[in-house]
C-alpha atoms as a PDB file:
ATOM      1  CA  UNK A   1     145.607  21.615  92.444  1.00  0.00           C
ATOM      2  CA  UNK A   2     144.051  24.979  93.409  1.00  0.00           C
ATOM      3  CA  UNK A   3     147.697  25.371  95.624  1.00  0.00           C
ATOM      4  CA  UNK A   4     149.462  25.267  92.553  1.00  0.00           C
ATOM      5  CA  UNK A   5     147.352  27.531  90.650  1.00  0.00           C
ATOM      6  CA  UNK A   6     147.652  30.212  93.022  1.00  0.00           C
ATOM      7  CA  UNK A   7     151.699  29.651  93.386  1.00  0.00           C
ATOM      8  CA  UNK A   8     151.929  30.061  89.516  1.00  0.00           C
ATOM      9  CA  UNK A   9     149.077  33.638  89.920  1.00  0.00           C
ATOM     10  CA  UNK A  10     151.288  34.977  92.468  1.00  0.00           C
ATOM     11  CA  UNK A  11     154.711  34.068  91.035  1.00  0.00           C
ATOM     12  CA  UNK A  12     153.091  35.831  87.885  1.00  0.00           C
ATOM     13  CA  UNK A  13     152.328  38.844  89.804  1.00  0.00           C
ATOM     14  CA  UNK A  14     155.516  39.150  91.115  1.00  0.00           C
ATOM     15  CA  UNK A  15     157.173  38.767  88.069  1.00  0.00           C
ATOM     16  CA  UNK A  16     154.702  41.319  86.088  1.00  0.00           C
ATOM     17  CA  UNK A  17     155.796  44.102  89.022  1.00  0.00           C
ATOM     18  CA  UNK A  18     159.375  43.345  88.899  1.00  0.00           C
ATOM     19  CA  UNK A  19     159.543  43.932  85.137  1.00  0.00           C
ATOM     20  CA  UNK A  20     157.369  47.242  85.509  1.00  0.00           C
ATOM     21  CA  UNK A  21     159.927  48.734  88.323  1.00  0.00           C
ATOM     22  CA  UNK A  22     162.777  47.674  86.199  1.00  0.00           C
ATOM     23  CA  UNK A  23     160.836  49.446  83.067  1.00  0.00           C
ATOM     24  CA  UNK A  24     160.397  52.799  85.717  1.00  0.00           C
ATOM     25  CA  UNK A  25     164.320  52.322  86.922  1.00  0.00           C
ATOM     26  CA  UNK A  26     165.320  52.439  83.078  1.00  0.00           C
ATOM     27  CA  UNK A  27     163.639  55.672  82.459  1.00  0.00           C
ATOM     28  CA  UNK A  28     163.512  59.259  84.376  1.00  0.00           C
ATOM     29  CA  UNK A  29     162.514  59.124  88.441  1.00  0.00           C
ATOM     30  CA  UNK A  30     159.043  60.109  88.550  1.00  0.00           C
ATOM     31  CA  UNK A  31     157.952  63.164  87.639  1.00  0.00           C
ATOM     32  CA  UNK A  32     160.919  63.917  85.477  1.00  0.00           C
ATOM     33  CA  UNK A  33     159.517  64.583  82.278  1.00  0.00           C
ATOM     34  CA  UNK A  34     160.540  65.940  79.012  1.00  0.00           C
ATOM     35  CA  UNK A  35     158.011  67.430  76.874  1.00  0.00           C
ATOM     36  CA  UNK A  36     157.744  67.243  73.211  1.00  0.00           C
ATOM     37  CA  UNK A  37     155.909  69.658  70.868  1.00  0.00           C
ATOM     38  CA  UNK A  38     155.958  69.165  67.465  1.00  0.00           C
ATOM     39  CA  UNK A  39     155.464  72.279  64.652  1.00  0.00           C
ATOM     40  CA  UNK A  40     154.748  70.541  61.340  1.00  0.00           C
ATOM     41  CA  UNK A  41     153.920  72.717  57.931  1.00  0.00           C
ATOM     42  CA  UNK A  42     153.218  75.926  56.796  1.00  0.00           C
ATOM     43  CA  UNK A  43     152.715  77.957  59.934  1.00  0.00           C
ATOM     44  CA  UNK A  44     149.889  80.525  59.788  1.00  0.00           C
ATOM     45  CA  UNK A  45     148.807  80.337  63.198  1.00  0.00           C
ATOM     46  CA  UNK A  46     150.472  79.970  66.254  1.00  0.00           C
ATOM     47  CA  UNK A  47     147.558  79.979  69.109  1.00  0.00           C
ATOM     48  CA  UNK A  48     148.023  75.695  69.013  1.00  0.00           C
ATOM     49  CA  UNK A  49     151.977  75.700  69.670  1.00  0.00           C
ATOM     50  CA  UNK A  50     151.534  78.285  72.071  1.00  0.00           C
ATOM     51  CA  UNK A  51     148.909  76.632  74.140  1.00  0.00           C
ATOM     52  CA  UNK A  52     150.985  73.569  74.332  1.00  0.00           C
ATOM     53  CA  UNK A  53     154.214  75.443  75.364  1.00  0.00           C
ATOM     54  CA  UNK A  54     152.045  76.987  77.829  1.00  0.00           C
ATOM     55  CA  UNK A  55     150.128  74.216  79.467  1.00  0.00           C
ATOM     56  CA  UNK A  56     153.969  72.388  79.512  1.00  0.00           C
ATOM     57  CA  UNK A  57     155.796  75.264  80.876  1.00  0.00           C
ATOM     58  CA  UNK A  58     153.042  75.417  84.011  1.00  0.00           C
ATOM     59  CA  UNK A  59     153.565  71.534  84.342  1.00  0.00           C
ATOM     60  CA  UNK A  60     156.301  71.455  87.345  1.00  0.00           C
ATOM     61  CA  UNK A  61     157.085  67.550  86.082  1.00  0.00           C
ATOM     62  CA  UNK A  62     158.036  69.188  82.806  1.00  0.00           C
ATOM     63  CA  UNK A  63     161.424  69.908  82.736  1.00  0.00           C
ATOM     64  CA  UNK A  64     162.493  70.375  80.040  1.00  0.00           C
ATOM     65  CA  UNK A  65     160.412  70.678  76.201  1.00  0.00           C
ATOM     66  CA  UNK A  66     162.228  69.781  73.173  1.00  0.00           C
ATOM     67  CA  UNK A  67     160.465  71.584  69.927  1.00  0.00           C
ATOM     68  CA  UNK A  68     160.525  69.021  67.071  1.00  0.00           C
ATOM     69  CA  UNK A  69     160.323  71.474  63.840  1.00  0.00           C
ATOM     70  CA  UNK A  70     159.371  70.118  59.963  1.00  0.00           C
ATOM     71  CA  UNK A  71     158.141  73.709  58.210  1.00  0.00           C
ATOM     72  CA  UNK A  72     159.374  75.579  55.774  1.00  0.00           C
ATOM     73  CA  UNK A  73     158.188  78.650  57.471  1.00  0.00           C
ATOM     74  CA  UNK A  74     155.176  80.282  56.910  1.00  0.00           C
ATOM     75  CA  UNK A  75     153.927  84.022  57.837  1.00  0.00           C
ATOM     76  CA  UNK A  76     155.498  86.605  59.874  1.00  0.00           C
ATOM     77  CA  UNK A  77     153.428  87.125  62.259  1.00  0.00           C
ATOM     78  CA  UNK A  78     152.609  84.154  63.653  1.00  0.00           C
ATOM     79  CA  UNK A  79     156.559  82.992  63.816  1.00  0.00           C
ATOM     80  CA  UNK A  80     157.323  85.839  66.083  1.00  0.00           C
ATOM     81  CA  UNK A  81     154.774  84.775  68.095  1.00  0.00           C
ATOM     82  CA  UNK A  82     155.877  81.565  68.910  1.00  0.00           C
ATOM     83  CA  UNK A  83     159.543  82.915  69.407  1.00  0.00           C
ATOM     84  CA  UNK A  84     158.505  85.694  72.011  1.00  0.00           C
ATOM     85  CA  UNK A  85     156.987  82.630  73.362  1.00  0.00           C
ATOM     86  CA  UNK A  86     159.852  80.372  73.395  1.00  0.00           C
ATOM     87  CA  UNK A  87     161.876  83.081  75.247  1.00  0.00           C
ATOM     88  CA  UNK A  88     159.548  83.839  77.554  1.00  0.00           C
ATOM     89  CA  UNK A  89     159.576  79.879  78.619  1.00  0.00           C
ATOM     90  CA  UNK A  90     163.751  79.764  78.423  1.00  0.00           C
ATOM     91  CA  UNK A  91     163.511  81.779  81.972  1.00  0.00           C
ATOM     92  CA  UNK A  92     161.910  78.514  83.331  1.00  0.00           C
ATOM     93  CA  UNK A  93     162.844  75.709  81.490  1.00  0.00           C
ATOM     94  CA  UNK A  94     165.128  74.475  78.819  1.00  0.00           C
ATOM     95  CA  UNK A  95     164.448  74.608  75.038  1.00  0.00           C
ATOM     96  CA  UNK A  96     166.057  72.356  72.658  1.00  0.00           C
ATOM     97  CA  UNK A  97     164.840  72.211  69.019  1.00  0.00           C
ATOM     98  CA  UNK A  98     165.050  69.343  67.047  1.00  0.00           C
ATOM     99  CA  UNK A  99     164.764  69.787  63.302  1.00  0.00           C
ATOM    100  CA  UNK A 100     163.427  67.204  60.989  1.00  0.00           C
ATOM    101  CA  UNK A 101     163.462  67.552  56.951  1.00  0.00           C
ATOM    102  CA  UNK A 102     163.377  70.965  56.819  1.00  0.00           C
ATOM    103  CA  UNK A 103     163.541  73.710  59.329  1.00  0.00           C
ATOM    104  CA  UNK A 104     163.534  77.066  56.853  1.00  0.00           C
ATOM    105  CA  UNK A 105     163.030  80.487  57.201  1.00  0.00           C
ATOM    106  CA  UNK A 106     159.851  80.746  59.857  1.00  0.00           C
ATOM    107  CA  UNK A 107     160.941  77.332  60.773  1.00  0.00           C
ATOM    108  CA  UNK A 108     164.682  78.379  61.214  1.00  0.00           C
ATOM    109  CA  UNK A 109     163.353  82.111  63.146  1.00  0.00           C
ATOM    110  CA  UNK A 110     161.280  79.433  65.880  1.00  0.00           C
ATOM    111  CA  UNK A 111     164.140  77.692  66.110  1.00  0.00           C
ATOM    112  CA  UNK A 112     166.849  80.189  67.026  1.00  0.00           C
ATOM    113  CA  UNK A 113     165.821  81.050  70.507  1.00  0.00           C
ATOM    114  CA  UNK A 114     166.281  77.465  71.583  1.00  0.00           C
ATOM    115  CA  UNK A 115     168.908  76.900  74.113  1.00  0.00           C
ATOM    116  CA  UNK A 116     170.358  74.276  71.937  1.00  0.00           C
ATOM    117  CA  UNK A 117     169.413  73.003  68.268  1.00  0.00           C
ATOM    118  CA  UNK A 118     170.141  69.724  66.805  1.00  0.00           C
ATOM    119  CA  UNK A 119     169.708  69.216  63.200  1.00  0.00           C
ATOM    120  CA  UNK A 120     170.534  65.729  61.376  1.00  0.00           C
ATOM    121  CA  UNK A 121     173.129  65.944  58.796  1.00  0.00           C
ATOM    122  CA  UNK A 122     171.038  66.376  55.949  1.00  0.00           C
ATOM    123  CA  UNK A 123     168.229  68.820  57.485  1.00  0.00           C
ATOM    124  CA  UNK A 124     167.057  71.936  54.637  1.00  0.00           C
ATOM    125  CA  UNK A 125     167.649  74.851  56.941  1.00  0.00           C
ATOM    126  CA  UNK A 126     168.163  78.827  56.932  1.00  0.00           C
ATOM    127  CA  UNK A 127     166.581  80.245  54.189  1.00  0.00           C
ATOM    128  CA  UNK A 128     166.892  83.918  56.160  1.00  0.00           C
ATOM    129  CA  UNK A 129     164.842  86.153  54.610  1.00  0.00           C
ATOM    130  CA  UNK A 130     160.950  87.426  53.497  1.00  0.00           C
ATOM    131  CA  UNK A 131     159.179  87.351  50.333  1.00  0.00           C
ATOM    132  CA  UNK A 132     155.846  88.688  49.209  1.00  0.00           C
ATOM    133  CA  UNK A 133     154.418  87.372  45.885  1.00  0.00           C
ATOM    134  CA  UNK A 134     151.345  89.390  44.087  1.00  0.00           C
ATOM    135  CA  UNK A 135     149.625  87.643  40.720  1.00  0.00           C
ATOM    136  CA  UNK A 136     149.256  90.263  38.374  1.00  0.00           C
ATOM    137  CA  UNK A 137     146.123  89.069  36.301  1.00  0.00           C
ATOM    138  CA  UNK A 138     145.929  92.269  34.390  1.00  0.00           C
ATOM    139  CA  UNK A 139     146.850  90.881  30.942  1.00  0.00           C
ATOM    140  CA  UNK A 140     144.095  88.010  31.339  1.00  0.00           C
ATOM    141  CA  UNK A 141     141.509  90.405  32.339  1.00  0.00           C
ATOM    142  CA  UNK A 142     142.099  92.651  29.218  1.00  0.00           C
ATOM    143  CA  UNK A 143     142.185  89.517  26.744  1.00  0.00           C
ATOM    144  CA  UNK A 144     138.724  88.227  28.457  1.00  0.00           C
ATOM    145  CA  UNK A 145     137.474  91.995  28.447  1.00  0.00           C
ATOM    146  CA  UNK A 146     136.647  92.439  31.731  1.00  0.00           C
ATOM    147  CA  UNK A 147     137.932  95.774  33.287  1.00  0.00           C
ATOM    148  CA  UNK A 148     138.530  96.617  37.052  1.00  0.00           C
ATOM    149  CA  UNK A 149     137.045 100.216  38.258  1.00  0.00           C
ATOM    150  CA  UNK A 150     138.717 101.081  41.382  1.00  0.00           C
ATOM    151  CA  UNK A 151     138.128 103.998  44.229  1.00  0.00           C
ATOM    152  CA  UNK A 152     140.058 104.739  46.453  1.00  0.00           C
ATOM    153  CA  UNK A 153     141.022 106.435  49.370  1.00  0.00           C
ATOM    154  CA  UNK A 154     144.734 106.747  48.994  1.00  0.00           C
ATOM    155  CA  UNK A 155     147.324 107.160  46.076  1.00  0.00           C
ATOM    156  CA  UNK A 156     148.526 103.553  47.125  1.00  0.00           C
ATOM    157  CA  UNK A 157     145.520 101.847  49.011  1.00  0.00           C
ATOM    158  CA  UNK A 158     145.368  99.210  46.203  1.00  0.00           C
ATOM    159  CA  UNK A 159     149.345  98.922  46.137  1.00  0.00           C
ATOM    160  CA  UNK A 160     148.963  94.856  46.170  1.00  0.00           C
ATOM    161  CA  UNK A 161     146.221  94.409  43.975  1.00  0.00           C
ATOM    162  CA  UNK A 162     146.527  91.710  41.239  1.00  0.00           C
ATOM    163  CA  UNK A 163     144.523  93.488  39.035  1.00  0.00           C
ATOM    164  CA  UNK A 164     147.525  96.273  38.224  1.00  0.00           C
ATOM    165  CA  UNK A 165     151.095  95.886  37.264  1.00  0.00           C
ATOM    166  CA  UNK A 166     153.245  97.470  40.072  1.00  0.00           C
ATOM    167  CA  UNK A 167     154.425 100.872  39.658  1.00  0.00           C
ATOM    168  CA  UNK A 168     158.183 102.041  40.309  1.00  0.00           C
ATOM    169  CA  UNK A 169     157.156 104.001  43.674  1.00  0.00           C
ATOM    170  CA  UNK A 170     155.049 101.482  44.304  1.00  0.00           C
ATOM    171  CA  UNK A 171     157.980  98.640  44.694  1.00  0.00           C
ATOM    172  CA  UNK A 172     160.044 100.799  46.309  1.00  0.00           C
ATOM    173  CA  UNK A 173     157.597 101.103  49.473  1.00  0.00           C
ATOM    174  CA  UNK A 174     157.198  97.281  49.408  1.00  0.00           C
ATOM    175  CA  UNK A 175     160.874  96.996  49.457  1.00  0.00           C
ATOM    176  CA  UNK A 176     161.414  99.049  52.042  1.00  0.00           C
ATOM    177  CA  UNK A 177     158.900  97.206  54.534  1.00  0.00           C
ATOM    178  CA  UNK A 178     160.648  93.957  53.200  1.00  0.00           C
ATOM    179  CA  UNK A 179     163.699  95.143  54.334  1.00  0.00           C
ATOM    180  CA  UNK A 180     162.418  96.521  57.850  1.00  0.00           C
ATOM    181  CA  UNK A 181     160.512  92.577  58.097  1.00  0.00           C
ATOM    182  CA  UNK A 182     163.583  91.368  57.008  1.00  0.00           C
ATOM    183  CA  UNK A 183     166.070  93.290  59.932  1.00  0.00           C
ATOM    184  CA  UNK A 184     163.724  91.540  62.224  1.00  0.00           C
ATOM    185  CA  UNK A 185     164.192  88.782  61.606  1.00  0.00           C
ATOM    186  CA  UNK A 186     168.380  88.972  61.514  1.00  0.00           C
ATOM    187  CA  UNK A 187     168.229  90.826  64.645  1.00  0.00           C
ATOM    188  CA  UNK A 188     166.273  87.970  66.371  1.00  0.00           C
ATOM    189  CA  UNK A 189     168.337  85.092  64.810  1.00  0.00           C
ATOM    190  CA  UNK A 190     171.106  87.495  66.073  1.00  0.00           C
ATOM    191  CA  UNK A 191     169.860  87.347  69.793  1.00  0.00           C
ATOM    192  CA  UNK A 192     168.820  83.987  69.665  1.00  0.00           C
ATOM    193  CA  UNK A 193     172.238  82.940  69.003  1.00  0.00           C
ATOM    194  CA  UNK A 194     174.280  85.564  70.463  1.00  0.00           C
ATOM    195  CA  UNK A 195     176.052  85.968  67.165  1.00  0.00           C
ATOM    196  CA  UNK A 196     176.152  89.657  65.896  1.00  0.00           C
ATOM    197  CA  UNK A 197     173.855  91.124  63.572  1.00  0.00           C
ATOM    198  CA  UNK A 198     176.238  91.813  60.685  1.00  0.00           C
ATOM    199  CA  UNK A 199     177.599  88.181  60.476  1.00  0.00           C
ATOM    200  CA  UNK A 200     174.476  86.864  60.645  1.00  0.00           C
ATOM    201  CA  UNK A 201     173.234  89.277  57.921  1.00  0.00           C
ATOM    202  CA  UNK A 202     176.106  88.087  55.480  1.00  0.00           C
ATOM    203  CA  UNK A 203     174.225  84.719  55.918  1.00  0.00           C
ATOM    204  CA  UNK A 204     170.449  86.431  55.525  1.00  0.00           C
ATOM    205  CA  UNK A 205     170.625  86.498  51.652  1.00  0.00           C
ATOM    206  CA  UNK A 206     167.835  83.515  51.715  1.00  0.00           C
ATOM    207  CA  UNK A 207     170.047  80.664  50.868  1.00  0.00           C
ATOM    208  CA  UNK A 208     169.575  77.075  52.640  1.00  0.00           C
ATOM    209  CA  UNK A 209     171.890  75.015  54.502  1.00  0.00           C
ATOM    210  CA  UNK A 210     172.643  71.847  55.083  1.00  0.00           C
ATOM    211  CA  UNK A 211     172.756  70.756  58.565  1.00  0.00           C
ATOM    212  CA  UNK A 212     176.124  70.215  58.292  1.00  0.00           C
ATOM    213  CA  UNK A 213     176.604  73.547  56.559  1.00  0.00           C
ATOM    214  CA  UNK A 214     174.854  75.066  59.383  1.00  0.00           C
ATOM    215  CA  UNK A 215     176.780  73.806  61.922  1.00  0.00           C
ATOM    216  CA  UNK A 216     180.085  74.937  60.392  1.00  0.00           C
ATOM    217  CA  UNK A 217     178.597  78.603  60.349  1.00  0.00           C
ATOM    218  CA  UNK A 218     176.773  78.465  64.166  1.00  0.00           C
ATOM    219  CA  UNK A 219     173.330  78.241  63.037  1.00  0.00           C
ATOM    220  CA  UNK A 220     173.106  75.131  64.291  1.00  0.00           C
ATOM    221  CA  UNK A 221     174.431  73.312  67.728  1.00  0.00           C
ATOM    222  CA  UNK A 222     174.692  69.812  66.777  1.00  0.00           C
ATOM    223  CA  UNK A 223     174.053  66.903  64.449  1.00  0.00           C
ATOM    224  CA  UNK A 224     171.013  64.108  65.855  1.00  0.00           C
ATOM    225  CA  UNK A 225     167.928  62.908  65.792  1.00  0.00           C
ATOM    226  CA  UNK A 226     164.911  63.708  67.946  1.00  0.00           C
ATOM    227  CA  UNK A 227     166.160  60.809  69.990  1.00  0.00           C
ATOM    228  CA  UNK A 228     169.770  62.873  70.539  1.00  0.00           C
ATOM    229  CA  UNK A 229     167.874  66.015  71.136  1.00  0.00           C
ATOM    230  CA  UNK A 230     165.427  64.256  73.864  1.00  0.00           C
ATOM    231  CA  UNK A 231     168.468  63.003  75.600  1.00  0.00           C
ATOM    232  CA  UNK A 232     170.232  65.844  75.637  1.00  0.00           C
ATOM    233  CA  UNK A 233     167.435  67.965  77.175  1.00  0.00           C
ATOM    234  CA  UNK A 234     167.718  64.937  79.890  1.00  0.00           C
ATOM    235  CA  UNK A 235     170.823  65.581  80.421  1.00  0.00           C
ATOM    236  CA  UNK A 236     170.874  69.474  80.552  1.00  0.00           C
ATOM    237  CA  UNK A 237     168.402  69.258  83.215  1.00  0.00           C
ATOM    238  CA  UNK A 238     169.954  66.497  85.118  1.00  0.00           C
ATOM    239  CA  UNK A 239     167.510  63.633  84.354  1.00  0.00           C
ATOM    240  CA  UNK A 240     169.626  59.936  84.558  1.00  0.00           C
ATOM    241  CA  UNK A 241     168.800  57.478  82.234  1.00  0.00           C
ATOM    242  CA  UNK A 242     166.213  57.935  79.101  1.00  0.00           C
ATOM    243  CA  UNK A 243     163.623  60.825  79.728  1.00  0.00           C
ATOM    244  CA  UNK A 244     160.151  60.060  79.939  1.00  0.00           C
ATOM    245  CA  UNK A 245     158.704  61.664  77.215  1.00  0.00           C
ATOM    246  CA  UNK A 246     155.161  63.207  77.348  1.00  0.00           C
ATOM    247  CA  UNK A 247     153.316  64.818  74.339  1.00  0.00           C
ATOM    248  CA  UNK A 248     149.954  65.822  72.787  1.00  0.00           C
ATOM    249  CA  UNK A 249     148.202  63.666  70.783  1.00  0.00           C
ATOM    250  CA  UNK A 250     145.935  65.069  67.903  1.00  0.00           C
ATOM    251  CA  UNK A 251     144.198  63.167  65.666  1.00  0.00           C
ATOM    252  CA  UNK A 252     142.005  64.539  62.441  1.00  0.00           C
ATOM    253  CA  UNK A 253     139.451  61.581  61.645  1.00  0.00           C
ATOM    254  CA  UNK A 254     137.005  61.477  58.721  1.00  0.00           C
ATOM    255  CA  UNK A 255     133.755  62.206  61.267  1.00  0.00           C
ATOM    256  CA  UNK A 256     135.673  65.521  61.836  1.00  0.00           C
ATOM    257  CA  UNK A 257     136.042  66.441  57.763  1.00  0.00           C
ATOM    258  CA  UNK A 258     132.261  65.288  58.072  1.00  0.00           C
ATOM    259  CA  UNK A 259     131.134  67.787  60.369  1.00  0.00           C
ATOM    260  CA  UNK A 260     133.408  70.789  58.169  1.00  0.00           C
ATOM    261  CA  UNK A 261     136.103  70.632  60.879  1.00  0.00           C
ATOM    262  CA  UNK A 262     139.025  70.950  58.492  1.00  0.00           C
ATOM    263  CA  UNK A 263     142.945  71.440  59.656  1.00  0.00           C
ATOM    264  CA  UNK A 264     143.993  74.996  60.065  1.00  0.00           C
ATOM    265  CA  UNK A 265     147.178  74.839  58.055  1.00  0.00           C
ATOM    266  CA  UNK A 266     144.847  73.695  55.502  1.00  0.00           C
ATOM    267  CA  UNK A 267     142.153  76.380  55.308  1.00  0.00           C
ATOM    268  CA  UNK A 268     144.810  78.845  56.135  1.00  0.00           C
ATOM    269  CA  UNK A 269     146.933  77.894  52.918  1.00  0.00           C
ATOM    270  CA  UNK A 270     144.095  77.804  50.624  1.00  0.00           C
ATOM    271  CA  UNK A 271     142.840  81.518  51.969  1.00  0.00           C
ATOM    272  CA  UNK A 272     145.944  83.068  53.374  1.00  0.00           C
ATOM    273  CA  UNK A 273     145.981  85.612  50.186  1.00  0.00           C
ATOM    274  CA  UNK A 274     148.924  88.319  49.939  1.00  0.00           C
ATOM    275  CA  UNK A 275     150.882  88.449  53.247  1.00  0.00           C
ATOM    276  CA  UNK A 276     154.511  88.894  54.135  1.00  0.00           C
ATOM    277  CA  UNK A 277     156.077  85.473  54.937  1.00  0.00           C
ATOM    278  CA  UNK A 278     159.220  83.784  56.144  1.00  0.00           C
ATOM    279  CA  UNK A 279     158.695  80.834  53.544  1.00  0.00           C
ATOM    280  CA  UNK A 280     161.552  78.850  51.845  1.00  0.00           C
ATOM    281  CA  UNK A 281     160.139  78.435  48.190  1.00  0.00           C
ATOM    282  CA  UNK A 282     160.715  76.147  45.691  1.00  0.00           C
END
């Protein structure tokens, strides 16, 4: 009796390997990886993105990372940082962006360094353009009788305040860094996509696209899922079979919230005050 139960342990054993190399053989070799990073929200900082891209791009069994994006954009600065990054990792590795529900504005300018882009069908994207939006509480604060002494330094050193109604010089020097913000960011969807800067400016008037619609105009490379976009960075890079796919995991628990560690695209929207952005609004 003890015979037999050993046969039936090993014959397990056996059978438990088997179905593990056949699991390996259906994926990459070892050590072919593709990485995915995700961007999700209102992007007001960049220093998590870039960290991942980073520690992937060092990673030599990384070969490829494929940038899932679901924002709507967010401020300026932080979106050019994670597109100088993006092109700095391009001379290593490949790039492919996959977009989700929407992929706007900031979202689009991350996006258009990519090597490739894959958006599904129905995918909010483009939105090509910057906006700056100051309350003006001024007609409040006279009805509640409360008036704002200011000193300054500068005719225009309190140019955004919400306390004032803007004056006609006054929007015209806000325009014109608008504009300047707003070059930027056709010149680097321009050299992203190797399309030139005045066809892409007839596009940069802030209206959204379909993915389909932004296929048909060369913002966009194909129409997929992530799963299309993971296999074509396989493929791009020479990986047979399905990629294995390797990502960060990041979980936000309630002992967290307890000890005041709240999400920084959470504190950030609630405190981000007047800023430039590349924001697809509503």
């Amino acid at each position: 009796m003890k015979k037999v139960l050993i046969f039936f342990a090993v014959i397990f054993v056996l059978i438990l390997i088997l179905s593990l190399v056949m699991t390996v053989s259906r994926k990459s070799p070892l050590g072919d990886k593709v990485a995915l990073v995700r961007v999700t929200g209102v992007i007001l900082d960049s220093s998590d993105v870039i960290e991942e891209l980073k520690e992937h791009s060092k990673d030599s069994s990384v070969k490829a990372i494929v940038l899932r994006i679901d924002s709507p954009g967010g401020a300026v600065a932080p979106s050019q940082e994670i597109y100088e990054e993006i092109k700095k990792i391009k001379e290593k590795k490949k790039v492919i962006v996959s977009m989700g529900t929407v992929a706007a504005s900031g979202g689009y300018y991350i996006s258009a360094p990519a090597d490739r882009i894959v958006a599904n069908a129905g995918t909010l994207t483009g939105s090509i353009g910057v906006i700056m939006e100051i309350p003006n509480i001024s007609g409040l604060m006279q009805k509640i009788g409360v008036e704002t002494q200011v000193i300054k330094s500068g005719a225009h050193k309190d140019i955004a305040s919400i306390f004032k109604s803007l004056k006609p010089e006054e929007k015209e020097i806000l325009q014109t860094v608008l504009d300047d913000v707003h070059d930027q960011f056709i010149q680097a969807v321009s050299e992203g996509r190797g399309i030139k800067f005045e066809q892409i400016k007839k596009l940069a008037d802030g209206r959204i696209f379909t993915g389909r619609m932004a296929k048909e105009v060369g913002l966009v490379d194909e129409i997929g899922n992530l799963q299309d976009a993971i296999m074509l960075a396989g493929e791009l890079t020479g990986i047979k079979g399905e990629p294995q796919v390797v990502q960060k995991k990041e979980e936000f628990s309630f002992i967290d919230m307890l000890k005041g560690e709240l999400p920084k695209n959470l504190i950030g929207s609630v405190f981000q005050g007047v800023s430039l952005k590349y924001l697809m609004t509503p």
